[in-house]
N, C-alpha and C. Protein backbone atom coordinates (compact mmCIF):
# COMPACT_ATOMS: atom_id res chain seq x y z
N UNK A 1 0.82 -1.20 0.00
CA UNK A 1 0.00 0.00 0.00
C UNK A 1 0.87 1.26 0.00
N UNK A 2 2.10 1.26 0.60
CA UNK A 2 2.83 2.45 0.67
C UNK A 2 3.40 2.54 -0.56
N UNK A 3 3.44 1.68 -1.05
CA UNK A 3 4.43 1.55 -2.60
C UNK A 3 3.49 2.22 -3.36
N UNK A 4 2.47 1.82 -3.47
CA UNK A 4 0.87 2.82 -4.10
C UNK A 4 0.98 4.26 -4.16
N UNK A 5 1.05 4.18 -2.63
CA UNK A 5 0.80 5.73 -2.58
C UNK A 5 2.13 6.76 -3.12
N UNK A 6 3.31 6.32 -2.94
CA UNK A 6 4.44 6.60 -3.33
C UNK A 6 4.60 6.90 -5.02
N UNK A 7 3.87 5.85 -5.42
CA UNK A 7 4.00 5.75 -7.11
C UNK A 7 2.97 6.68 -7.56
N UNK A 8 1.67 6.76 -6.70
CA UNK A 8 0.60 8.25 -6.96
C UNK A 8 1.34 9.46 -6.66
N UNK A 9 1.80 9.59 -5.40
CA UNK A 9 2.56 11.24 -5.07
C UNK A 9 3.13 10.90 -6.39
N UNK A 10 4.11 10.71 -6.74
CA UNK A 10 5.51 10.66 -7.92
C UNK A 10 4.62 10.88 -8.83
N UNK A 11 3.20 10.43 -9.29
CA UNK A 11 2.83 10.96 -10.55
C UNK A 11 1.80 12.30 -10.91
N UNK A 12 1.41 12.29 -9.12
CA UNK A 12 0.67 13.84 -8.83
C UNK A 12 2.15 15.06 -9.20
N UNK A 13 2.99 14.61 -8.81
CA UNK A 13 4.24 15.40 -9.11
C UNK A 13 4.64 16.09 -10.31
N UNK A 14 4.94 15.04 -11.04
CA UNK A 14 4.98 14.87 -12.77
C UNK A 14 3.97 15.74 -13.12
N UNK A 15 3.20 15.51 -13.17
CA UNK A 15 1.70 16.02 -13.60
C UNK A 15 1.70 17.71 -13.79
N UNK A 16 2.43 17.89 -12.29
CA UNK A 16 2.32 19.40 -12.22
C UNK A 16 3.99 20.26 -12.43
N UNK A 17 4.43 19.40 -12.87
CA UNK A 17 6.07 19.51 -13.15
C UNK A 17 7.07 19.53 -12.11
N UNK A 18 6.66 19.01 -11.40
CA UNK A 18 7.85 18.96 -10.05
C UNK A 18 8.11 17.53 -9.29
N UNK A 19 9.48 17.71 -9.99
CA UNK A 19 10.34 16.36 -10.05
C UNK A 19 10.45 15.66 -8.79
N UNK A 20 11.00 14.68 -8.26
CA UNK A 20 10.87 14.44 -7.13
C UNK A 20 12.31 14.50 -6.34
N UNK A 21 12.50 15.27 -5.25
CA UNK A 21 13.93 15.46 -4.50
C UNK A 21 14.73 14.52 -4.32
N UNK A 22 13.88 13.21 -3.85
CA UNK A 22 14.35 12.10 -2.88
C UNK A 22 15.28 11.42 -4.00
N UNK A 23 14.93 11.12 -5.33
CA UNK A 23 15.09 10.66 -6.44
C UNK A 23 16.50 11.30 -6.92
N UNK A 24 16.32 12.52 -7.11
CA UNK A 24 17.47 13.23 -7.40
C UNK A 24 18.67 13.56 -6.39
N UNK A 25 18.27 12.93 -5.08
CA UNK A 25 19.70 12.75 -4.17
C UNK A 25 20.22 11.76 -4.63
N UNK A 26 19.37 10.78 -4.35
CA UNK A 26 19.48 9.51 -4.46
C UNK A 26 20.53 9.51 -5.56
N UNK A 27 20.49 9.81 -7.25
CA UNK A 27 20.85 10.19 -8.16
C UNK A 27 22.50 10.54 -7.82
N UNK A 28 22.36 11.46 -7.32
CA UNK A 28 23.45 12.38 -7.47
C UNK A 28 24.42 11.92 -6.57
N UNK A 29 23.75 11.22 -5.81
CA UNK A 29 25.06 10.59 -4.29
C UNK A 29 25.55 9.32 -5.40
N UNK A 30 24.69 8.51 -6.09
CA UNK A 30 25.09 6.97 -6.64
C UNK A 30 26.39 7.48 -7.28
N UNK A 31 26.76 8.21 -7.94
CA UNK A 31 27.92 8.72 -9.18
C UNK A 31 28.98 9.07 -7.85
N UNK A 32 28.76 10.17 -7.09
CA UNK A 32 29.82 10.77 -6.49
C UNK A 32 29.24 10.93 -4.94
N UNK A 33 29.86 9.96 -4.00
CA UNK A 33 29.11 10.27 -2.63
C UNK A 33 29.70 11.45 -1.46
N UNK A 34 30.36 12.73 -2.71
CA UNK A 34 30.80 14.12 -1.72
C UNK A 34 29.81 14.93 -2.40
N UNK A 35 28.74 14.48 -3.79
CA UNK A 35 28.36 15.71 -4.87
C UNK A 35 28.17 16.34 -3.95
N UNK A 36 27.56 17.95 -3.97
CA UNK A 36 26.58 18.75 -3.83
C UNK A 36 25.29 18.75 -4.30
N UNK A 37 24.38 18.84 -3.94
CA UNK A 37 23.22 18.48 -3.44
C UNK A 37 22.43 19.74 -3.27
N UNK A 38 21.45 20.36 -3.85
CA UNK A 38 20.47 21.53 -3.51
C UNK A 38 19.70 20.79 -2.79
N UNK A 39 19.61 22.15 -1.90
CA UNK A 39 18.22 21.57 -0.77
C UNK A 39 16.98 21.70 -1.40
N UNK A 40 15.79 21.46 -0.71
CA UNK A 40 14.73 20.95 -0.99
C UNK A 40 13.94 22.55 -2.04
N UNK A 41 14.23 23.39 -1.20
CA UNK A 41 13.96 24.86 -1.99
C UNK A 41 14.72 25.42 -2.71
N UNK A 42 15.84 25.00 -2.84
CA UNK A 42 16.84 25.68 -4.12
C UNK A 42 16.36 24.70 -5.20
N UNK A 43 16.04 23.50 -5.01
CA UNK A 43 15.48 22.41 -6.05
C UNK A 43 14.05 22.60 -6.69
N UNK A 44 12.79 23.17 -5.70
CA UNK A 44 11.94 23.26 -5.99
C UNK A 44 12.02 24.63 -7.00
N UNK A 45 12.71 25.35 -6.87
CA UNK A 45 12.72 26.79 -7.54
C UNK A 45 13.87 26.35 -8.58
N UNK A 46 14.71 25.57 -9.16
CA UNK A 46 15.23 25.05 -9.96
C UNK A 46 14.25 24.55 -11.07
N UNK A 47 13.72 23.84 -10.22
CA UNK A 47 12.21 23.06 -11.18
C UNK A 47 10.84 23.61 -11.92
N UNK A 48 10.94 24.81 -11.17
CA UNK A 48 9.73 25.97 -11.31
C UNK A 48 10.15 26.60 -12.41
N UNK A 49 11.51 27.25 -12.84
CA UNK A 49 12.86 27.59 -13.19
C UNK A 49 12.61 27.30 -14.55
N UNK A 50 12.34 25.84 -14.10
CA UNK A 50 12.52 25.18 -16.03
C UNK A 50 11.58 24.95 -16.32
N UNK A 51 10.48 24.66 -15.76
CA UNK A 51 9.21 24.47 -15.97
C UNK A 51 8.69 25.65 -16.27
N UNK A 52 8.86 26.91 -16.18
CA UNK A 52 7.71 28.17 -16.66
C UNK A 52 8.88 29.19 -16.89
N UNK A 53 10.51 28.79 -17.04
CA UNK A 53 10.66 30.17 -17.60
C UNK A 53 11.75 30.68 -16.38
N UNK A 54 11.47 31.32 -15.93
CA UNK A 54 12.62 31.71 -14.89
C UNK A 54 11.76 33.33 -14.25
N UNK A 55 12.94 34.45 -14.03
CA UNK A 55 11.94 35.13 -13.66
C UNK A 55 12.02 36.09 -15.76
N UNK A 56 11.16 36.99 -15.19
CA UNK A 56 10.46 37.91 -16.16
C UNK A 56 10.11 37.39 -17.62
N UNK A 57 10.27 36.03 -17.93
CA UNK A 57 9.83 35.57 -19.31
C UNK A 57 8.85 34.90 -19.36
N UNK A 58 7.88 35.14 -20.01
CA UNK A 58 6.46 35.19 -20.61
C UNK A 58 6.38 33.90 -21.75
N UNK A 59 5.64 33.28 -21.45
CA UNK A 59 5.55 31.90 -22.26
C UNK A 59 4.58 32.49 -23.22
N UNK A 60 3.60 32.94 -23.27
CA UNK A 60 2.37 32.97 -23.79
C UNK A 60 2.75 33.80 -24.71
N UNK A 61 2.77 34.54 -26.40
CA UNK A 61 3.02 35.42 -26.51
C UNK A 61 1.80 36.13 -26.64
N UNK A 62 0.79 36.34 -25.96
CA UNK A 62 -0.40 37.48 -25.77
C UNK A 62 -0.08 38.59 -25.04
């Protein structure tokens, strides 16, 4: 059941473009276990970042 719910968050995630943290430590320690590592809010605003643009750019052109 936890595996369920785990595999729903992860795709409620996706959905709305925000990747999952745990995944991307996980990631980043397997290759090199000194990487650097963004925390949970330098990551979420990384993701926001690429997902809509950054600041002052306008997707829409209306």
């Amino acid at each position: 059941m936890v595996e369920l719910w785990r595999a729903a968050v992860a795709a409620a995630r996706l959905m709305v473009g925000q990747r999952d943290y745990d995944v991307y430590v996980s990631r980043r320690r397997r290759f090199d276990a000194e990487a650097q590592v963004m925390s949970r809010e330098e990551f979420f605003r990384y993701c926001q970042e690429q997902r809509y643009g950054g600041k002052g750019v306008k997707k829409c052109p209306c």
